[in-house]
Protein backbone atom coordinates (compact mmCIF):
# COMPACT_ATOMS: atom_id res chain seq x y z
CA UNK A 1 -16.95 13.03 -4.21
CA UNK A 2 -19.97 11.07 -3.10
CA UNK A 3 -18.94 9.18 0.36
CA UNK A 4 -20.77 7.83 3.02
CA UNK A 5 -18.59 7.87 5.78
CA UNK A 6 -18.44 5.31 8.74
CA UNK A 7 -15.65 5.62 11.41
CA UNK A 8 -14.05 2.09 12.22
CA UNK A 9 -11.33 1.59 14.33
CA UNK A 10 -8.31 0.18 12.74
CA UNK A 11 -7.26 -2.54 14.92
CA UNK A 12 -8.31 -6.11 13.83
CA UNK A 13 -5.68 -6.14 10.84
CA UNK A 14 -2.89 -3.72 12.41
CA UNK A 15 -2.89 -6.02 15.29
CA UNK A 16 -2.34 -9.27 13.16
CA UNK A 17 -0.17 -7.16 10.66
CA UNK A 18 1.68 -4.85 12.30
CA UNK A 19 0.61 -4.74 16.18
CA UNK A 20 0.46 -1.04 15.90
CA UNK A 21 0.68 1.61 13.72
CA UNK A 22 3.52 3.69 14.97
CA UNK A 23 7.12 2.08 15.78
CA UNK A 24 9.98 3.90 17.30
CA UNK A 25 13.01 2.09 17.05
CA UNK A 26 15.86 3.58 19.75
CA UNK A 27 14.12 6.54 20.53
CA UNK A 28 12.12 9.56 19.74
CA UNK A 29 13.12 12.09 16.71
CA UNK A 30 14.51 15.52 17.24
CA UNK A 31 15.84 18.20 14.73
CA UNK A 32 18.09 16.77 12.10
CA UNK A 33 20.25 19.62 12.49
CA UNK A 34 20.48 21.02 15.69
CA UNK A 35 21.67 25.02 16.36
CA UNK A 36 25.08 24.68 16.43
CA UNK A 37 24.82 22.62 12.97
CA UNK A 38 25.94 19.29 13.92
CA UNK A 39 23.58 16.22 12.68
CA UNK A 40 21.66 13.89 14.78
CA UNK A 41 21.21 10.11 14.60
CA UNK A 42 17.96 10.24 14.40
CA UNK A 43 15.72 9.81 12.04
CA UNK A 44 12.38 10.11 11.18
CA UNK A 45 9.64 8.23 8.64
CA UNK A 46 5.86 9.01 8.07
CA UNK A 47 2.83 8.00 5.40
CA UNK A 48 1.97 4.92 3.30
CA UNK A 49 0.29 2.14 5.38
CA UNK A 50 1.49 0.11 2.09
CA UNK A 51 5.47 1.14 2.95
CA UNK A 52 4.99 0.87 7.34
CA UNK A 53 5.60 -2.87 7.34
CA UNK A 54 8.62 -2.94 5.31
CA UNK A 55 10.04 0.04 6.58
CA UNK A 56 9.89 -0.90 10.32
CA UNK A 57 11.88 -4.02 9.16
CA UNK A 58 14.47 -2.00 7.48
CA UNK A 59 14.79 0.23 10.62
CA UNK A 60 15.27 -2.73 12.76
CA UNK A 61 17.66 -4.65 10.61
CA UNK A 62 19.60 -1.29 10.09
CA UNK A 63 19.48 -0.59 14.04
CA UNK A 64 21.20 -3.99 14.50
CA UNK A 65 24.45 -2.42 12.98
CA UNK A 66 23.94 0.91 14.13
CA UNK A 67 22.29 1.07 17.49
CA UNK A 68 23.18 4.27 18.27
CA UNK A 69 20.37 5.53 15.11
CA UNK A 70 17.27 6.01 16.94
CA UNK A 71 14.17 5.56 14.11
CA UNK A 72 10.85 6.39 14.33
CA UNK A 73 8.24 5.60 12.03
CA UNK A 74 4.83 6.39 11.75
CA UNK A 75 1.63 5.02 9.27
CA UNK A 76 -0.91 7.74 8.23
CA UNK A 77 -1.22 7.56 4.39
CA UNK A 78 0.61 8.89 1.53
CA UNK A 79 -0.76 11.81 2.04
CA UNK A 80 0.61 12.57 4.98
CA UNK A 81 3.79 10.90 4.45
CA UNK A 82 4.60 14.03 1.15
CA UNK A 83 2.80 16.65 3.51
CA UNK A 84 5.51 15.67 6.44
CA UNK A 85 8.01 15.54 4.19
CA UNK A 86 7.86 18.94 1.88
CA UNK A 87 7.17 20.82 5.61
CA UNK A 88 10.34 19.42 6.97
CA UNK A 89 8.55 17.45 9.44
CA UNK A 90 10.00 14.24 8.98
CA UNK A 91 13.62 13.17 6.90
CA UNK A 92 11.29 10.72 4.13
CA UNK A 93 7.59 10.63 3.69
CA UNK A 94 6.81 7.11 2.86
CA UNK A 95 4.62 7.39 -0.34
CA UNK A 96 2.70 4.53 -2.14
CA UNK A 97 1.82 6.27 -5.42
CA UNK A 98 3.77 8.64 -8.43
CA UNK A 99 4.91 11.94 -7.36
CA UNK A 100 2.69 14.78 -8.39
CA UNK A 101 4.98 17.65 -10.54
CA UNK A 102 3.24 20.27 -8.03
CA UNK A 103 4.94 18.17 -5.24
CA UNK A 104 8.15 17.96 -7.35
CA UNK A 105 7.96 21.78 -7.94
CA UNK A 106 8.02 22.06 -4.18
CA UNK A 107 11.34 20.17 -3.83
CA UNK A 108 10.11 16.64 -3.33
CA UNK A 109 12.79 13.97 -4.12
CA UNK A 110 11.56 10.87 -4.95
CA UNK A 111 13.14 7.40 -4.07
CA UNK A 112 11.46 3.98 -5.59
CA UNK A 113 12.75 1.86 -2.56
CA UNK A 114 9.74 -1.20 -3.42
CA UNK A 115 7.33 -2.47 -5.47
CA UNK A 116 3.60 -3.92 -4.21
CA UNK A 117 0.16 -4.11 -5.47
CA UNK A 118 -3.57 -3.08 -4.40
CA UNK A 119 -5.47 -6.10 -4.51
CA UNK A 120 -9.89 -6.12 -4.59
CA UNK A 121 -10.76 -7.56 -1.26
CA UNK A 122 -14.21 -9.31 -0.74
CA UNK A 123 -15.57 -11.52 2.61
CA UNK A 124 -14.72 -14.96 2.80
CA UNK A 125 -18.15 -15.83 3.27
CA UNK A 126 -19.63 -14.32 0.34
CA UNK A 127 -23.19 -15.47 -0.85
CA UNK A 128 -21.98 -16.58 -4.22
CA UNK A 129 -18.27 -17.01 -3.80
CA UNK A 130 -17.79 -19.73 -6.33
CA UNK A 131 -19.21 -18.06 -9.10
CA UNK A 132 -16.95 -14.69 -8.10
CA UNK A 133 -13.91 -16.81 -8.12
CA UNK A 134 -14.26 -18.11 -11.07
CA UNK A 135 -15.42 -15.10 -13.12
CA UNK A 136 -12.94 -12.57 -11.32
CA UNK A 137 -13.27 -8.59 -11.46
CA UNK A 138 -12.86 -6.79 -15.03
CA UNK A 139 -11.80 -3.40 -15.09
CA UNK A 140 -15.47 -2.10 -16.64
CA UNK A 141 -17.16 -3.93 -13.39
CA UNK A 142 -14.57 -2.16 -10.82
CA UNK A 143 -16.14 1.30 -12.53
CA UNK A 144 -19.44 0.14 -12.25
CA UNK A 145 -18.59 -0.73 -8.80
CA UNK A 146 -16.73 2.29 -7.12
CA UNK A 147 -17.84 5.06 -10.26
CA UNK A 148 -21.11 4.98 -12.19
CA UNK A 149 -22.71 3.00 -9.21
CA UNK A 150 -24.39 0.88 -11.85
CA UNK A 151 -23.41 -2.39 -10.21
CA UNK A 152 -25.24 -2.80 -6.83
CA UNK A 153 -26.01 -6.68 -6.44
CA UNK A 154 -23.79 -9.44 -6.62
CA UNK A 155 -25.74 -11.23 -9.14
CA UNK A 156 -24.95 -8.04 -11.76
CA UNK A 157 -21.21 -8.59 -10.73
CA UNK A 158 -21.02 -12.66 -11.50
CA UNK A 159 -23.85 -12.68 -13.94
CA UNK A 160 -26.43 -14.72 -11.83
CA UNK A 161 -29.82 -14.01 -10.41
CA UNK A 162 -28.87 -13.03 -6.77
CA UNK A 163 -30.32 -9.67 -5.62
CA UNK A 164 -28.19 -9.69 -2.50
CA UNK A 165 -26.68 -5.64 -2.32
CA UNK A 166 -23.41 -5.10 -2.50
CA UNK A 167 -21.61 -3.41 0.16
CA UNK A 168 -18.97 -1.31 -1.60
CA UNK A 169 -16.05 0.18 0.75
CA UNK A 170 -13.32 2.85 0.30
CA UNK A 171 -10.68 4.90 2.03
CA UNK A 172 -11.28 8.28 4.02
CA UNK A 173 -7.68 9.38 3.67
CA UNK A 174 -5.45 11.00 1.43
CA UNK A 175 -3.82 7.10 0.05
CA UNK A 176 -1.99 6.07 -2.67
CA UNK A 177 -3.75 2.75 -1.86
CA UNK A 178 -6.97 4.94 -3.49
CA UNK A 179 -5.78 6.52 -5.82
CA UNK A 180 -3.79 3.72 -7.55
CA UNK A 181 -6.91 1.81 -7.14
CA UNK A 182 -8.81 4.78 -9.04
CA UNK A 183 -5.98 4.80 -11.95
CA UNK A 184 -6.49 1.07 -13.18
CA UNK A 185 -10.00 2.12 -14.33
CA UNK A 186 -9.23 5.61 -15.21
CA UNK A 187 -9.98 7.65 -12.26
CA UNK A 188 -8.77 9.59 -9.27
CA UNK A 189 -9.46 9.10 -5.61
CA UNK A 190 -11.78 11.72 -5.52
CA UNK A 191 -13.85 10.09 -8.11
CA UNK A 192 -14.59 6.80 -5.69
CA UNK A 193 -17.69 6.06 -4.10
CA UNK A 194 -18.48 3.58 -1.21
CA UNK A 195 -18.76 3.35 2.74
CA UNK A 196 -15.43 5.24 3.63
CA UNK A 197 -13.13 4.05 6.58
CA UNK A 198 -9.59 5.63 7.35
CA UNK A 199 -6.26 3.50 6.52
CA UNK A 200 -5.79 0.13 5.02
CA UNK A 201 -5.98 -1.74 8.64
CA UNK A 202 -9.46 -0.22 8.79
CA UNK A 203 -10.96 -0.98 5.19
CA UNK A 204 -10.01 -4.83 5.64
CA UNK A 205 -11.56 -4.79 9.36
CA UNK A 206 -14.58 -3.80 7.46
CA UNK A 207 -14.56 -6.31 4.90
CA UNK A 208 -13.80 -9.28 7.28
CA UNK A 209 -16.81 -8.16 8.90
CA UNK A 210 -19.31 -7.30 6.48
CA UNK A 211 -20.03 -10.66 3.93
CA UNK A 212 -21.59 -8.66 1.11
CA UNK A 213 -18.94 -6.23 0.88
CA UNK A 214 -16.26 -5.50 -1.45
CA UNK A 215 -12.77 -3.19 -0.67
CA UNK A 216 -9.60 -2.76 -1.96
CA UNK A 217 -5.82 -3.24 0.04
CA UNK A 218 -2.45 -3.13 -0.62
CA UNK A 219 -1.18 -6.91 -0.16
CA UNK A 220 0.63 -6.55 2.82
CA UNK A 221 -2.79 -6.30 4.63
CA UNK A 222 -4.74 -8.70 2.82
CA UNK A 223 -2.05 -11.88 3.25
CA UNK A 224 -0.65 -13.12 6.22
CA UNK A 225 3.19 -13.04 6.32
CA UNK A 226 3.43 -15.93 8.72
CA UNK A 227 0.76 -17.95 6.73
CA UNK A 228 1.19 -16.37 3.17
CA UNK A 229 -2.31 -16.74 2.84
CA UNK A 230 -4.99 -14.24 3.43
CA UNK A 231 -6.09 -13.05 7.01
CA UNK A 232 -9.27 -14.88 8.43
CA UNK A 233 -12.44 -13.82 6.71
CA UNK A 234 -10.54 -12.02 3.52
CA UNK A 235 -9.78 -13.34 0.09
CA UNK A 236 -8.53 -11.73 -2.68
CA UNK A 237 -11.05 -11.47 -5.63
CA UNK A 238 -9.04 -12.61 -9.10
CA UNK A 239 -8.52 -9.43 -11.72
CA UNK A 240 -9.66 -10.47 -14.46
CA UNK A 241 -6.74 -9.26 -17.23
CA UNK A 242 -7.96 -10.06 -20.40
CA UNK A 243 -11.65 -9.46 -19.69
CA UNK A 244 -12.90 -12.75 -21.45
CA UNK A 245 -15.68 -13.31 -18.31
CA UNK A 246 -13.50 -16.09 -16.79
CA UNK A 247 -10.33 -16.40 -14.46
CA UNK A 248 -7.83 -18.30 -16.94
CA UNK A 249 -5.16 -20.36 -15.44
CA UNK A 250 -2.37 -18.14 -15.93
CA UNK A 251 -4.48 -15.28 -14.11
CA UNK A 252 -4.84 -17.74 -11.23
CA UNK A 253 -2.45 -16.62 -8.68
CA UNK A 254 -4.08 -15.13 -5.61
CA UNK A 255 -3.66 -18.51 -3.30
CA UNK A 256 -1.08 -17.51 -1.33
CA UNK A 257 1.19 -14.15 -0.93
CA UNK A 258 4.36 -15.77 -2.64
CA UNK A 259 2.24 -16.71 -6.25
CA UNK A 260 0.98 -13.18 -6.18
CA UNK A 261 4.42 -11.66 -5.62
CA UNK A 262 5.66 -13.48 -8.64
CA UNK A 263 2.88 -12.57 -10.65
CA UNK A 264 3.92 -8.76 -10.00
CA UNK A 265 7.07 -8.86 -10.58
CA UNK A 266 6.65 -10.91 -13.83
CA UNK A 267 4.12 -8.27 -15.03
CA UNK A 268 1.67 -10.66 -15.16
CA UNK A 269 -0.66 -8.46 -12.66
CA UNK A 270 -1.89 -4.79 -14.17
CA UNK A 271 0.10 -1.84 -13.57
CA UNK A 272 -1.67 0.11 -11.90
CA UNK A 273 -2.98 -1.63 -9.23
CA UNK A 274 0.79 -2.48 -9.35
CA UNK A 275 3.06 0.54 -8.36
CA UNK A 276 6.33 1.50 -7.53
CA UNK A 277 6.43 2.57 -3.53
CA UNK A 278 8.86 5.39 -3.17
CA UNK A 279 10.57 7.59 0.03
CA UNK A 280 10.80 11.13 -0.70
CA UNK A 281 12.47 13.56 1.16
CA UNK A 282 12.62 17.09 0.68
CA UNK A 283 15.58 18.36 -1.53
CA UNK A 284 18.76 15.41 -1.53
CA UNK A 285 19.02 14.57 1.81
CA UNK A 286 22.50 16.26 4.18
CA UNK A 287 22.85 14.19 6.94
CA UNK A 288 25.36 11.57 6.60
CA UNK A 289 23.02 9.35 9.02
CA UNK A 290 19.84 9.94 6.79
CA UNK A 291 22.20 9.41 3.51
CA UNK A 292 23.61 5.94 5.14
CA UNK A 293 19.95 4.68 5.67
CA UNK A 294 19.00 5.23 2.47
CA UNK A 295 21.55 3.23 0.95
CA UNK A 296 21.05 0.67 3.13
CA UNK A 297 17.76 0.14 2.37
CA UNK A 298 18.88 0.20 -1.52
CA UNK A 299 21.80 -2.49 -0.88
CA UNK A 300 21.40 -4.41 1.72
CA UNK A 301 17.38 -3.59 2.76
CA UNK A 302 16.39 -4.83 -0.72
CA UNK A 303 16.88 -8.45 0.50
CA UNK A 304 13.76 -7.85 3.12
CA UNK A 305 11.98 -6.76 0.08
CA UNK A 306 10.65 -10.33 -1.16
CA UNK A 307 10.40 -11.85 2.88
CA UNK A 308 8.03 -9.22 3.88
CA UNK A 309 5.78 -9.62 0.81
CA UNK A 310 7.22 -6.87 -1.55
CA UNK A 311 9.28 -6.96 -4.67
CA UNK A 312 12.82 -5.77 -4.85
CA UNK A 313 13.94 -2.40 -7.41
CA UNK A 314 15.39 -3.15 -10.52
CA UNK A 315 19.44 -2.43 -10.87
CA UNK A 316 18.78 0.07 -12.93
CA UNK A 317 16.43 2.22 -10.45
CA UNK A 318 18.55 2.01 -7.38
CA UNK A 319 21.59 2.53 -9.23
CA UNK A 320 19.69 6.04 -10.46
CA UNK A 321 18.97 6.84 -6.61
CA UNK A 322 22.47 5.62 -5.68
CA UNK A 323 23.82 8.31 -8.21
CA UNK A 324 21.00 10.91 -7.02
CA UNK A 325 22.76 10.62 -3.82
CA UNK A 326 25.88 11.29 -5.18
């Protein structure tokens, strides 16, 4: 994979989004079972920067009627949300793409606990902004883009005559962010180019700071949830679905974080960059304090699901984790 990398500090959009990156709600994790074989009540989350926000909220919520759990969570990418999990580090790796069948093999047990999207992120001060807006992204122009590197000025992108370069950006770290990102145009992480910055707090500091550049984030971190618009000096460039070189009304949905919700959960915005966001843990999880969480979060928790920015599961997917824990 061709990168150039560039180290950024992920702060501008964590700090707005999340004010950190790491929460620990009643304490600090130890061994889910200790030697003598009795349980804690603690309990322990790592990965997706897509999953962190919601998560923390389930923790808290969930710590209201149980403050005697001590939670701690922790954002690092998918990547290292499976890798925690499968070594036992942590009771669910928080993972924001499908589950691999090597990772399966290994004993991973999937859980689809939300639903989001990864959204193309451009500068809100973008040389020729009205003429991106209106003609949107296609799926042959995000190849171009992050692949074949055959689309380098932002004139080739909206069809005018500006030479201005494009800046493109991508992600350093092992994300489903990336790779779902990769999958709408037929690719894998591996096969993106661009300026590469760790986490999805990073890649949109660099894009609100850089107004020829072009990234892609999950939606948590390109809206504001206060606001429900997007954070200062980000907007969301329109996907163009049907590929007929124009944003039609009903693709028009990217003004604030509620219309784009919808949109998702009424299909109307491709799968992939829509995906399913899961917690796996490795083998069904024992402890009866891990177990309870769970189902909170596929009861109860699901009503955070649309606040936060995310879509709630389908009946018919928690009812088949409800049944896994069984």
């Amino acid at each position: 994979m061709k990168r150039t990398l560039l180290c950024i500090a992920a702060i501008s959009v964590a700090a707005l989004v999340l004010g950190g990156a790491t929460s620990c709600i009643g304490g600090k994790k130890k061994n889910a079972n200790d030697s003598t074989g009795t349980y804690s009540n603690e309990i322990s989350l790592s990965g997706a920067f897509a999953l962190y926000p919601l998560a923390v909220k389930w923790a808290a919520e969930y710590q209201k009627l149980h403050p005697e759990v001590k939670i701690d969570i922790s954002a690092g990418g998918a990547g290292k949300g499976i890798t925690d999990a499968l070594a036992g580090v942590v009771d669910f790796g928080m993972v924001s793409r499908e589950i691999a069948q090597v990772e399966l093999d290994k004993g991973a047990v999937p859980f689809a606990v939300a639903k989001d999207a990864v959204v193309p992120t451009i500068n809100a001060n973008n040389p020729i902004l009205a003429d991106l807006l209106k003609k949107g992204l296609t799926r042959e122009a995000a190849h171009g883009l992050w692949i074949d590197q055959t689309i380098t000025t932002w004139g080739q992108l909206a069809g005018t005559t500006d030479a201005t370069p494009i800046t493109v950006y991508n992600r350093t770290d092992a994300c489903g962010a990336a790779e779902t990102w990769a999958l709408w145009f037929g690719q894998r992480q591996e096969d993106l180019n661009g300026v590469a910055v760790f986490g999805d707090p990073g890649l949109a500091a660099a894009v609100q700071k850089d107004p020829n550049s072009i990234g892609f984030n999950n939606i948590g971190y390109a809206y504001d949830i206060n606001t429900k618009k997007t954070h200062d000096g980000l907007l969301v460039l329109p996907i163009d679905v049907n590929g007929n070189g124009q944003i039609d009304p009903e693709e028009n949905f990217y003004d604030n974080k509620d219309l784009i919700v919808e949109a998702i959960a009424n299909d109307r915005y491709p799968s992939p960059p829509a995906r399913d966001l899961y917690l796996v843990s490795k083998g069904i999880p024992k402890n009866p304090v891990v177990i309870d969480f769970l189902r909170y979060i596929l009861t109860e928790g699901q009503k955070e699901n649309v606040p936060q920015g995310y879509i709630g599961m389908s009946p018919e997917k928690v009812n088949r984790s409800l049944e896994m824990l069984k």
